[in-house]
N, C-alpha and C. Protein backbone atom coordinates (compact mmCIF):
# COMPACT_ATOMS: atom_id res chain seq x y z
N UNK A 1 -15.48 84.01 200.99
CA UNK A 1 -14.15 84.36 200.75
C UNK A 1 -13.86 84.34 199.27
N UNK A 2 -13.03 84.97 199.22
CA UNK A 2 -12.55 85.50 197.74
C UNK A 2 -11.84 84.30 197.14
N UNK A 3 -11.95 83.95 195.95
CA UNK A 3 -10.76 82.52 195.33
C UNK A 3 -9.68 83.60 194.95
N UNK A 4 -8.59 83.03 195.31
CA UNK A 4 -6.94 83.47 195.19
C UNK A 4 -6.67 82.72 193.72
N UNK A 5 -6.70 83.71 192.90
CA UNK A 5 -6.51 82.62 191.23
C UNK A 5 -5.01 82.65 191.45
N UNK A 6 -4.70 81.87 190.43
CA UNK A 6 -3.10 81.22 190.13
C UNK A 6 -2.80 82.49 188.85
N UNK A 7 -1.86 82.72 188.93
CA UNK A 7 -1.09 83.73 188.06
C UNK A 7 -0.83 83.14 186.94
N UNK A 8 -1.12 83.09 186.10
CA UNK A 8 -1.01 83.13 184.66
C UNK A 8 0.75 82.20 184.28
N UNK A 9 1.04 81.72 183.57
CA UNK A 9 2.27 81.51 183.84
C UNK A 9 3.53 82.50 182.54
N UNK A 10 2.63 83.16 181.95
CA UNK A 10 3.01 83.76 181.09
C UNK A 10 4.01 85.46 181.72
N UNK A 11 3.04 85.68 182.87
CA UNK A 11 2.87 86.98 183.49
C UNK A 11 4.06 86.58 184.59
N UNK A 12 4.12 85.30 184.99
CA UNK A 12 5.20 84.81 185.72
C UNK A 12 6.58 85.13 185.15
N UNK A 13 7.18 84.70 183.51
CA UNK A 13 7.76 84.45 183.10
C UNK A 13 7.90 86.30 182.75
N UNK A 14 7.27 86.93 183.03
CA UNK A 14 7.64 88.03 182.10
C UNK A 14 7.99 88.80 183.73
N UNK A 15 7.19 88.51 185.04
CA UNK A 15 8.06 89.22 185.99
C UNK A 15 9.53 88.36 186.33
N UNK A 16 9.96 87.36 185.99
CA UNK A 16 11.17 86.85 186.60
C UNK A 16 12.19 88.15 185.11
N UNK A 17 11.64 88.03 183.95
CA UNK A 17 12.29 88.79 182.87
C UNK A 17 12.43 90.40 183.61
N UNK A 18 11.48 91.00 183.65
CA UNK A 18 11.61 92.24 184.83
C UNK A 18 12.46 92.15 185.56
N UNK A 19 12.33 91.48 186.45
CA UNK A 19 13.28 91.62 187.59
C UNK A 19 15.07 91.26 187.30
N UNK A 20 15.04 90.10 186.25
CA UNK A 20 16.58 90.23 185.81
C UNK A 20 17.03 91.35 184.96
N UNK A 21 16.05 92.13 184.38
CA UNK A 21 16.36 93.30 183.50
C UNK A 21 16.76 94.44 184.69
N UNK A 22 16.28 94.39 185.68
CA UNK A 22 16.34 95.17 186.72
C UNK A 22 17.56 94.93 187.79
N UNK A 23 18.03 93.25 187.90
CA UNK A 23 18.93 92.91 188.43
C UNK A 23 20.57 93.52 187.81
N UNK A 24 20.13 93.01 186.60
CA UNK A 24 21.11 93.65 185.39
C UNK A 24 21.47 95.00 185.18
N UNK A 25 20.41 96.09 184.66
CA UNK A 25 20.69 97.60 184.70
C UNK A 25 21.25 97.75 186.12
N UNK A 26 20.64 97.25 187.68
CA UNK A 26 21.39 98.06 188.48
C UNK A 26 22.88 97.42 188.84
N UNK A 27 23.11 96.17 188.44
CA UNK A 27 24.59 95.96 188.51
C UNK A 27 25.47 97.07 187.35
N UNK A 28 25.06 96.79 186.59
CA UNK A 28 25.72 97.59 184.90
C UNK A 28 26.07 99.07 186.04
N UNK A 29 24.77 99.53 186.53
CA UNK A 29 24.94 100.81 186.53
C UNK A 29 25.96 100.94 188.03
N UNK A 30 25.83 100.11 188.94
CA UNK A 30 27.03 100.29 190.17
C UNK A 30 28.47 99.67 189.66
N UNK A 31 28.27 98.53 188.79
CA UNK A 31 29.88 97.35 189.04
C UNK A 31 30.16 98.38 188.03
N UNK A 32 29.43 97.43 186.62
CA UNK A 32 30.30 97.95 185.43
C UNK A 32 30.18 99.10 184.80
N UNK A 33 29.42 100.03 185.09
CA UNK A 33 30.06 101.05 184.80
C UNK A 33 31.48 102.07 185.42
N UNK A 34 31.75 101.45 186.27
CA UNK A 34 33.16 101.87 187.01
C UNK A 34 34.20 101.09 186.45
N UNK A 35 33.61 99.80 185.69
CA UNK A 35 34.70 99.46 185.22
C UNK A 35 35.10 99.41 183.61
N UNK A 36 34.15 99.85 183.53
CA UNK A 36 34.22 100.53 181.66
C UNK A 36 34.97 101.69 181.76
N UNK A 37 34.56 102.60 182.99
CA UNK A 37 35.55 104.08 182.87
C UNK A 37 36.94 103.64 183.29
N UNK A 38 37.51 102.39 183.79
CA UNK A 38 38.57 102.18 184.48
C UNK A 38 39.02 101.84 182.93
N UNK A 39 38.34 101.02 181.98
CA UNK A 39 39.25 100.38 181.20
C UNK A 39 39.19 101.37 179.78
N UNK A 40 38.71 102.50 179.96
CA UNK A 40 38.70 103.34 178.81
C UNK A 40 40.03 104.06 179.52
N UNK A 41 40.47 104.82 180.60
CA UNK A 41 41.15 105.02 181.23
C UNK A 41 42.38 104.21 180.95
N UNK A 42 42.30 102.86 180.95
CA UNK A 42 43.46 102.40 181.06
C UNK A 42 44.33 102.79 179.35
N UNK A 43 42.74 102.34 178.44
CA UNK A 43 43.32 102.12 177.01
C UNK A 43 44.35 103.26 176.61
N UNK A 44 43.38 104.82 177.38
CA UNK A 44 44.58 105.63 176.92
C UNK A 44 45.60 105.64 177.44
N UNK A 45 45.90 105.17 178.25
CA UNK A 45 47.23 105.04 178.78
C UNK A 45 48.14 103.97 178.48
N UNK A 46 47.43 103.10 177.55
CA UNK A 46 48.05 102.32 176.64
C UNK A 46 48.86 103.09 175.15
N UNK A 47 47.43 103.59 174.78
CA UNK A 47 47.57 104.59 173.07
C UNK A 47 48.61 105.27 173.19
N UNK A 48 48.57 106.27 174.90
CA UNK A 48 49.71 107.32 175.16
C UNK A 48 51.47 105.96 175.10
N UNK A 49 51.69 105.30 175.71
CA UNK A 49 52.52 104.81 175.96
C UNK A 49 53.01 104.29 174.70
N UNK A 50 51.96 103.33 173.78
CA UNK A 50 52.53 102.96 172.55
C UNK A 50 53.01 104.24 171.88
N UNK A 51 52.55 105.36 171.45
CA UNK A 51 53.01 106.70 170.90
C UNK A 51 54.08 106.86 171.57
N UNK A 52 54.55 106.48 172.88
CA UNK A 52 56.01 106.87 173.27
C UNK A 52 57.09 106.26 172.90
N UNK A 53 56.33 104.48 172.55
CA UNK A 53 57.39 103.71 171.93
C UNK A 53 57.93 104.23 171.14
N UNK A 54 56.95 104.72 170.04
CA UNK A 54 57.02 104.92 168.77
C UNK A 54 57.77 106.26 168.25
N UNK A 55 58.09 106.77 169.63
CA UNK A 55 58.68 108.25 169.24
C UNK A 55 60.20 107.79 169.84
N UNK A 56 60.42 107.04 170.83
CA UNK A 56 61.43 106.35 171.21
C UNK A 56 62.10 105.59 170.07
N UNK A 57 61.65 104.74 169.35
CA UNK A 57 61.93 104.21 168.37
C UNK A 57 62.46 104.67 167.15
N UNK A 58 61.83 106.03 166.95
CA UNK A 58 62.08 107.51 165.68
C UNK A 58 63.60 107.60 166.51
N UNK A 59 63.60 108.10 167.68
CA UNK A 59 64.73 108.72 168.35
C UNK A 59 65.88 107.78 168.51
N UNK A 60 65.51 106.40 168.59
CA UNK A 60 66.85 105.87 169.04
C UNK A 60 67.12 105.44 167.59
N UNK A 61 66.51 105.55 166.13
CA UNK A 61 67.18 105.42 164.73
C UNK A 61 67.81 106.66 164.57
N UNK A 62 67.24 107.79 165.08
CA UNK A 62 68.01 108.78 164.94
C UNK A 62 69.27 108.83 165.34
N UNK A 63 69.29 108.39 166.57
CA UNK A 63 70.17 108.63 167.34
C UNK A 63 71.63 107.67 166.85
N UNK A 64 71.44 106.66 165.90
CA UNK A 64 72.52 105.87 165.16
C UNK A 64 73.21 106.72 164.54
N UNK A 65 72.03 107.66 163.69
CA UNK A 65 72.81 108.19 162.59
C UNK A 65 73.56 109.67 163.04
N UNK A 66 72.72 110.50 164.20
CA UNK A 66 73.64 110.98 164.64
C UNK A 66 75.21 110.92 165.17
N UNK A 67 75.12 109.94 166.09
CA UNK A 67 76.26 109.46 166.64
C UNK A 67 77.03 109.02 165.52
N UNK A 68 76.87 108.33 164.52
CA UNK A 68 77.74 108.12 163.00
C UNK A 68 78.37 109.09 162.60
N UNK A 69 77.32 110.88 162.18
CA UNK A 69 77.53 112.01 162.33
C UNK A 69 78.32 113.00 163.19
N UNK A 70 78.11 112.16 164.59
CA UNK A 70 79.42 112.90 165.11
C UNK A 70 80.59 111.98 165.01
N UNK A 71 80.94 111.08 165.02
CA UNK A 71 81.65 110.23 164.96
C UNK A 71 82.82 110.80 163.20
N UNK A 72 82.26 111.46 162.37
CA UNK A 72 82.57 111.75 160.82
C UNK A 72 82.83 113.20 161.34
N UNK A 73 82.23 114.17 162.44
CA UNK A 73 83.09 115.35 162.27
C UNK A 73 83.85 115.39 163.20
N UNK A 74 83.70 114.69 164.35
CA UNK A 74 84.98 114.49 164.79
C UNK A 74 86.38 113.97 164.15
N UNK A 75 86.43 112.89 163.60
CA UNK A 75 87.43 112.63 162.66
C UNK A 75 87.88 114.02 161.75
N UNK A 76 86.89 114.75 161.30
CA UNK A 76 86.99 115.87 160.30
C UNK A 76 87.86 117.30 161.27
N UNK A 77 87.13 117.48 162.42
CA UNK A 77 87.81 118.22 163.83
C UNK A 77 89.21 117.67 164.12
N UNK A 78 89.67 116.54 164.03
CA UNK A 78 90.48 116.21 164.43
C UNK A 78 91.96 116.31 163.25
N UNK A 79 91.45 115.86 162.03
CA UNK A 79 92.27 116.78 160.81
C UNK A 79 92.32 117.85 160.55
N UNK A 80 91.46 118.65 160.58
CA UNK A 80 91.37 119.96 160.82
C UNK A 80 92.22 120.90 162.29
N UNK A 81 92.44 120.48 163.05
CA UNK A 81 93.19 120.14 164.36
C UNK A 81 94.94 120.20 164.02
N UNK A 82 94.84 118.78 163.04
CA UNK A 82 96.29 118.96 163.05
C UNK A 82 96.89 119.92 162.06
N UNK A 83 96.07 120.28 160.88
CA UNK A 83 96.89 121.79 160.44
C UNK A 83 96.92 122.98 161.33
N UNK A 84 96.64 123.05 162.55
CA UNK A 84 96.91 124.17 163.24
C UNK A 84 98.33 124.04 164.45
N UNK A 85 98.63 124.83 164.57
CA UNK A 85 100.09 124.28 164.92
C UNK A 85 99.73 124.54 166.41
N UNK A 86 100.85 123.85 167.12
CA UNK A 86 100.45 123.57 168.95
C UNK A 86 101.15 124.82 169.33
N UNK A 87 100.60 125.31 170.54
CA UNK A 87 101.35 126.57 170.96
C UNK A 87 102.90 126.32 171.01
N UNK A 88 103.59 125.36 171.07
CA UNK A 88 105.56 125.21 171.70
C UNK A 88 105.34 124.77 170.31
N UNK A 89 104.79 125.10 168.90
CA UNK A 89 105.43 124.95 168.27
C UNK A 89 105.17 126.56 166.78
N UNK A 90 104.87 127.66 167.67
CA UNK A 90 105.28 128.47 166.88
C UNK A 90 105.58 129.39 166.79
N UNK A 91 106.92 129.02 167.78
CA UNK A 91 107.95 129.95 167.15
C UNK A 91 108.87 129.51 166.14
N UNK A 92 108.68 128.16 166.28
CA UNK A 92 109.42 127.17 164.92
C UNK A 92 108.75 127.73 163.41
N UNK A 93 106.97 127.79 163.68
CA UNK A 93 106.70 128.47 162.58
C UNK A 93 106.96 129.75 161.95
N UNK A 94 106.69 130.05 163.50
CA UNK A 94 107.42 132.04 162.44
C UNK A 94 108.68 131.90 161.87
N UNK A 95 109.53 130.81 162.37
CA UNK A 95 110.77 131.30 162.04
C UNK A 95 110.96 130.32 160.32
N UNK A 96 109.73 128.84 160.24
CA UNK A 96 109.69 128.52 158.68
C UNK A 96 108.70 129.50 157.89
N UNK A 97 108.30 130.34 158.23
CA UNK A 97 107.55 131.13 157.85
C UNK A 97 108.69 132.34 157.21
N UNK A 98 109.68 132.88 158.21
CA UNK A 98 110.62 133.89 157.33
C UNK A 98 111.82 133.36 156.74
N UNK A 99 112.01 131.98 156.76
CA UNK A 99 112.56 131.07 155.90
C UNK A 99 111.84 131.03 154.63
N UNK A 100 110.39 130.72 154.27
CA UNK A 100 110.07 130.68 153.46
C UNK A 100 110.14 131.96 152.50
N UNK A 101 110.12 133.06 153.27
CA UNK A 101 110.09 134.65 152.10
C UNK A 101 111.62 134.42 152.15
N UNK A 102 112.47 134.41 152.89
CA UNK A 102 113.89 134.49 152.49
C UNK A 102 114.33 133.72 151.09
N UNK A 103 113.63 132.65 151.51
CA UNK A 103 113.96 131.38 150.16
C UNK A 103 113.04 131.72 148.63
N UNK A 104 112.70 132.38 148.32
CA UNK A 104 111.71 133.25 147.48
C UNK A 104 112.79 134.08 146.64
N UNK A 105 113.36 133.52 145.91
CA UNK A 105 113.82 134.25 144.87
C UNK A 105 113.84 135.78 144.39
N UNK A 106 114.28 136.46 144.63
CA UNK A 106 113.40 137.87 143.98
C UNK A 106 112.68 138.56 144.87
N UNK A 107 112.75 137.98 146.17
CA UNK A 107 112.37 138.36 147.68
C UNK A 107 112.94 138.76 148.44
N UNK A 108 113.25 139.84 149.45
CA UNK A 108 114.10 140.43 150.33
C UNK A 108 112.88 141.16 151.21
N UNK A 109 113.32 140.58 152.41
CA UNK A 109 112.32 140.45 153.54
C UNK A 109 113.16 142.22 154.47
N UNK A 110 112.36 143.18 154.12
CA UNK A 110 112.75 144.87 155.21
C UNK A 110 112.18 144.37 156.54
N UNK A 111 110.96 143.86 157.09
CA UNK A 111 110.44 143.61 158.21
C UNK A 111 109.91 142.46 158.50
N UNK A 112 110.24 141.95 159.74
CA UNK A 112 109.44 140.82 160.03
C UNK A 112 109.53 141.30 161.35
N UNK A 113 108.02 141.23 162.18
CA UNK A 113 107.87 141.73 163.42
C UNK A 113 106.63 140.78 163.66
N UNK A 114 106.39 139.61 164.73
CA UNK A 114 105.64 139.33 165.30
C UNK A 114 104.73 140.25 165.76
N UNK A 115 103.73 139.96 165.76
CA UNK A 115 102.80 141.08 166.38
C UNK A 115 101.84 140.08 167.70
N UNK A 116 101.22 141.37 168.70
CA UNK A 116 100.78 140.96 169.89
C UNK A 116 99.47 139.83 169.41
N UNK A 117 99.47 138.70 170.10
CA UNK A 117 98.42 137.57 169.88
C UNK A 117 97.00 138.42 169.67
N UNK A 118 96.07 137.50 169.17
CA UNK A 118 95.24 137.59 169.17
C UNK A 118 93.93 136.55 169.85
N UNK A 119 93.09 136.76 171.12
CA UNK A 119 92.42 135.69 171.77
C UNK A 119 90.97 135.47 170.96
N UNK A 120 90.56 134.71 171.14
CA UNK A 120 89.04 134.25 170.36
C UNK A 120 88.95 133.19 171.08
N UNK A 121 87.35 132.62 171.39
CA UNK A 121 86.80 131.76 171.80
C UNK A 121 87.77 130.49 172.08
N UNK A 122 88.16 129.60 171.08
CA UNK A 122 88.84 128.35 171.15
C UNK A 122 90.22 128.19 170.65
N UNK A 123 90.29 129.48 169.78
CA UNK A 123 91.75 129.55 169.39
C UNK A 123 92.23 130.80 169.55
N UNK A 124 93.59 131.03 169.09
CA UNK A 124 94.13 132.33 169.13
C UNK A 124 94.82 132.59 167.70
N UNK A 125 94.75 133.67 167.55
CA UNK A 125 95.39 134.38 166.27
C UNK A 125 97.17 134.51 166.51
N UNK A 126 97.78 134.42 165.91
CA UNK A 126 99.95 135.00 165.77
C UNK A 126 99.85 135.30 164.83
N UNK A 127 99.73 137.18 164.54
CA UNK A 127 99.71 137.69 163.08
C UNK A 127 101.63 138.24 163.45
N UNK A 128 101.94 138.40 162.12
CA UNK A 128 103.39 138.43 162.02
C UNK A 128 103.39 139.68 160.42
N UNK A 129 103.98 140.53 160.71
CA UNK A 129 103.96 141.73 159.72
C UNK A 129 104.99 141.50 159.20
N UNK A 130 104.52 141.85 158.00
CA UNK A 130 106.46 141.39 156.65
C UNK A 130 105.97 142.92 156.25
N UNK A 131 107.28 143.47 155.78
CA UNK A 131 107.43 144.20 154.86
C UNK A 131 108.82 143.49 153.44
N UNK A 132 108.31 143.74 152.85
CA UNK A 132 109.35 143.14 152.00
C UNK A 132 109.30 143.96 150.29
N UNK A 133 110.44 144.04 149.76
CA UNK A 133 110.79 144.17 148.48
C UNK A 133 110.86 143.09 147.13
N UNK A 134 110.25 143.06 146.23
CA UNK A 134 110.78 142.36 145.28
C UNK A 134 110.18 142.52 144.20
N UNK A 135 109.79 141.51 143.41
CA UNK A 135 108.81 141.69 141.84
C UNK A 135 107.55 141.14 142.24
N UNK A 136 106.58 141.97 141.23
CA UNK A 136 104.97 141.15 141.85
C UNK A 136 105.43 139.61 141.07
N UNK A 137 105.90 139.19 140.84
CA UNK A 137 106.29 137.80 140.28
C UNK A 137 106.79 137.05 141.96
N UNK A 138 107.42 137.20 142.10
CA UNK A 138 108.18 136.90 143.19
C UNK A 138 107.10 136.99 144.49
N UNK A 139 106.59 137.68 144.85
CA UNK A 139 105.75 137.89 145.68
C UNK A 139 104.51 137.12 145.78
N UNK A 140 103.95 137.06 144.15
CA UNK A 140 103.04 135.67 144.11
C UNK A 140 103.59 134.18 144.14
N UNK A 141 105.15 134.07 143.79
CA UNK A 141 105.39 132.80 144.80
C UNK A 141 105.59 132.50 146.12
N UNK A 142 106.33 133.48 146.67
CA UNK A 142 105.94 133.30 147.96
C UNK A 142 104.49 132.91 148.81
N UNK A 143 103.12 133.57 148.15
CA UNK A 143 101.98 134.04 148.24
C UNK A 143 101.46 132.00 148.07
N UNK A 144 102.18 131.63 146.62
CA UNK A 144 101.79 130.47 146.68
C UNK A 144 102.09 129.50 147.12
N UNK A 145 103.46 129.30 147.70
CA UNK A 145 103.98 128.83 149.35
C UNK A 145 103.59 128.77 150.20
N UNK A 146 102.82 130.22 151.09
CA UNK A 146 102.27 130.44 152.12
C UNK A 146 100.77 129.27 151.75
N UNK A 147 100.26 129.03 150.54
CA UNK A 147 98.88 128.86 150.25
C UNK A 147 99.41 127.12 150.67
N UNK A 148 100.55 126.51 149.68
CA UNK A 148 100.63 125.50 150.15
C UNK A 148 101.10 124.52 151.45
N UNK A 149 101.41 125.66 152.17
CA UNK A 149 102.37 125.44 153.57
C UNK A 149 101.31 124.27 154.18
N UNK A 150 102.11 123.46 155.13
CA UNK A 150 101.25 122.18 155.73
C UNK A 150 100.50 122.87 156.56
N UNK A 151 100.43 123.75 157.56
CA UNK A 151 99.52 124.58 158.73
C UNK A 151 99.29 125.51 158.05
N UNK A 152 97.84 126.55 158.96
CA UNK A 152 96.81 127.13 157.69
C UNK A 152 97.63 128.49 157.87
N UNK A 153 97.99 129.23 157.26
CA UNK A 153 98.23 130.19 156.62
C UNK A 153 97.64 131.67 156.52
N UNK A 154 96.95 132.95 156.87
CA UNK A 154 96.74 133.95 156.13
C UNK A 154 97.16 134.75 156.27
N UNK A 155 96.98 135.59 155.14
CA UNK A 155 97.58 136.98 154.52
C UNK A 155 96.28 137.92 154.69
N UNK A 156 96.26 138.80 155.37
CA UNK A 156 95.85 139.83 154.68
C UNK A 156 96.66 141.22 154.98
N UNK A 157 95.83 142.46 154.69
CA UNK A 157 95.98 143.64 154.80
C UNK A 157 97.65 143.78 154.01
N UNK A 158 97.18 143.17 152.42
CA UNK A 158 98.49 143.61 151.51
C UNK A 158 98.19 145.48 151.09
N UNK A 159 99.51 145.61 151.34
CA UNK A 159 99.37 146.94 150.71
C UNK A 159 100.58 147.10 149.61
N UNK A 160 100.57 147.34 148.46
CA UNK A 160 101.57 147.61 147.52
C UNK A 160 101.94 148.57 147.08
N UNK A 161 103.07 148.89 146.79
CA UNK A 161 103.38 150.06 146.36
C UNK A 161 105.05 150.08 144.97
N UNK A 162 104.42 150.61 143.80
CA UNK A 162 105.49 150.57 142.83
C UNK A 162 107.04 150.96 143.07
N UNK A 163 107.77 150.81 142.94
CA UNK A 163 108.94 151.41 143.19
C UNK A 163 109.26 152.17 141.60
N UNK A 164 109.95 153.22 141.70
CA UNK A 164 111.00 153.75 140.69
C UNK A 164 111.67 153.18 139.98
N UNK A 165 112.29 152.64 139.11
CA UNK A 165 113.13 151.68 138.50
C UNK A 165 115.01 152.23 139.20
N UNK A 166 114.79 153.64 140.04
CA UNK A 166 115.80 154.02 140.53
C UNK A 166 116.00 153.57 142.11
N UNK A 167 115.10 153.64 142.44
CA UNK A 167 115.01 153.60 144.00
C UNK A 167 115.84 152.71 144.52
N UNK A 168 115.09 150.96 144.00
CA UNK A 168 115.72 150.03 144.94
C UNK A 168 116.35 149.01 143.88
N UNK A 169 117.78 149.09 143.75
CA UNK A 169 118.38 148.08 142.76
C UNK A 169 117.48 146.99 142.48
N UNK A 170 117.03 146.41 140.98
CA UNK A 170 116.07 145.07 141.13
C UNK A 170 114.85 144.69 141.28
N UNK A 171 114.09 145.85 142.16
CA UNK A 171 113.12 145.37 142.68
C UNK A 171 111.84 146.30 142.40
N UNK A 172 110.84 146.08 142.18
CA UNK A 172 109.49 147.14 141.46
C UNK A 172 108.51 147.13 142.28
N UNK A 173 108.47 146.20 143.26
CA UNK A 173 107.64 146.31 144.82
C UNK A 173 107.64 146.84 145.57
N UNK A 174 106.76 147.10 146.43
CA UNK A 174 107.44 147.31 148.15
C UNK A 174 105.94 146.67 148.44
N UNK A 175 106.48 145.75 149.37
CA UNK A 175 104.98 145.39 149.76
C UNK A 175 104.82 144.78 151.37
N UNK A 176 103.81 145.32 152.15
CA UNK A 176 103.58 145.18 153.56
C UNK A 176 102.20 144.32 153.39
N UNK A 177 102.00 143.19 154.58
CA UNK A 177 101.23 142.56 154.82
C UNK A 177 100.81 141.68 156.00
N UNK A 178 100.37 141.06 156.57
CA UNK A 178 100.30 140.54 157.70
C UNK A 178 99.85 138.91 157.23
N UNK A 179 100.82 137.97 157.85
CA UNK A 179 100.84 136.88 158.29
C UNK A 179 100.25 136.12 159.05
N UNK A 180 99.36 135.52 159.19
CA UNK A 180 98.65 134.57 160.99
C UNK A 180 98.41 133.37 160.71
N UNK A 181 98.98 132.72 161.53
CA UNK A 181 98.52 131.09 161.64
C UNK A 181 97.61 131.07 163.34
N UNK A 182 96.99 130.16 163.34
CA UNK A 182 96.04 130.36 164.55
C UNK A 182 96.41 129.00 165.01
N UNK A 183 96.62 128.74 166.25
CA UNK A 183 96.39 127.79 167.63
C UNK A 183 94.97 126.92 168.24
N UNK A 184 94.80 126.53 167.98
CA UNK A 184 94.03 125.83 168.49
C UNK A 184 93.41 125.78 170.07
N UNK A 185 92.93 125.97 171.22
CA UNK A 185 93.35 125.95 172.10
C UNK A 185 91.85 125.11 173.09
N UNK A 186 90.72 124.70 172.25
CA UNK A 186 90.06 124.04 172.48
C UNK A 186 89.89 123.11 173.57
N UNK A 187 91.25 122.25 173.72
CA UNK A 187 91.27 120.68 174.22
C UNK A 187 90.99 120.60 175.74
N UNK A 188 91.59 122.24 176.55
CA UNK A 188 90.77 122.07 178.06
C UNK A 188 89.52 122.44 177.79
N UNK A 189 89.05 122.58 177.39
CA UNK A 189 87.16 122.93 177.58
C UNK A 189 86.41 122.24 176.76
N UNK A 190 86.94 121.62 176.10
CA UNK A 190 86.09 120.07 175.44
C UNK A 190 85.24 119.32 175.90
N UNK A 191 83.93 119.21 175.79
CA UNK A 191 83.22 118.10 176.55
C UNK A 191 82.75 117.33 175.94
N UNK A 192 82.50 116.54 174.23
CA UNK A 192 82.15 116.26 173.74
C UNK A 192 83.40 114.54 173.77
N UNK A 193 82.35 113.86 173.98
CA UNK A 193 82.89 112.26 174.72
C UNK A 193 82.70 111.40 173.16
């Protein structure tokens, strides 16, 4: 019979090393590698989330200074607001409005005719047609009345025309133009809180 030698103890030590190298790669390769892809997986969904803070964070500093921003044109909307006169209150204006050319020195008012409204988005137009006589002196105070009046004011479509020194006792003008102060009419369709 054959002698059964004893294994080396060197060759021992190097199959128990084998076999844990082998124990090892095939755990690595079933456990943890499912859980390396779980936690690379997770990280980005960390990276993504911190980047949301961080855009959250941009947005809600923004969002101070906006709201400050509206907070400054609202106040600004709201002065702006009160030089426009409320609808029940202008017919009071047309009528300080042909008070004011009457009171104009050197001014004599031929026409004053309201004219049909005008609609636009949030407000409305009340143009009011003057014809009137006097000196271009006279006419630029009135002109600078209308400029300083407390509610906003415009003029356009002046048309002038010289007079004769015979024509109209006094007066070297003739001058037609249109008047409008605008309404406001905003406040039902407002949504801004």
């Amino acid at each position: 019979m054959a002698e059964v030698k004893e294994t080396p103890l060197w060759q021992k030590v190097l199959i128990i090393i084998v076999l844990f190298a082998l124990i090892f790669f095939g755990l690595n390769a079933m456990i943890f590698k499912n859980k390396r892809a779980e936690t690379k997986m997770l990280n980005t969904k960390i990276e993504a989330l911190q980047k949301e803070i961080t855009e959250l964070h941009a947005f809600q500093d923004k969002k101070a200074r906006y709201e400050e921003e509206c907070k400054t044109l609202k106040e600004e909307l709201d002065k702006l607001k009160s030089m426009l006169p409320k609808s029940k209150e202008t017919d009071q204006l047309a009528r300080k409005l042909e008070l004011l050319a009457k009171n104009t020195s050197g001014l004599e008012i031929k026409m004053f005719e309201p004219q049909r409204r005008k609609n636009y988005d949030f407000y409305y137009e009340l143009p009011i047609k003057f014809e009137v006589l006097g000196s271009f002196h006279a006419l630029g105070k009135f002109f600078e009345k209308v400029a300083n009046f407390e509610r906003i004011l415009n003029v356009y479509d002046l048309k002038c025309e010289t007079l004769n020194s015979g024509d109209v006792a006094g007066f070297t003008l003739k001058a037609s133009f249109i008047a409008s102060t605008y309404v406001y009419t905003g406040e039902d369709s407002e949504t801004i809180k």
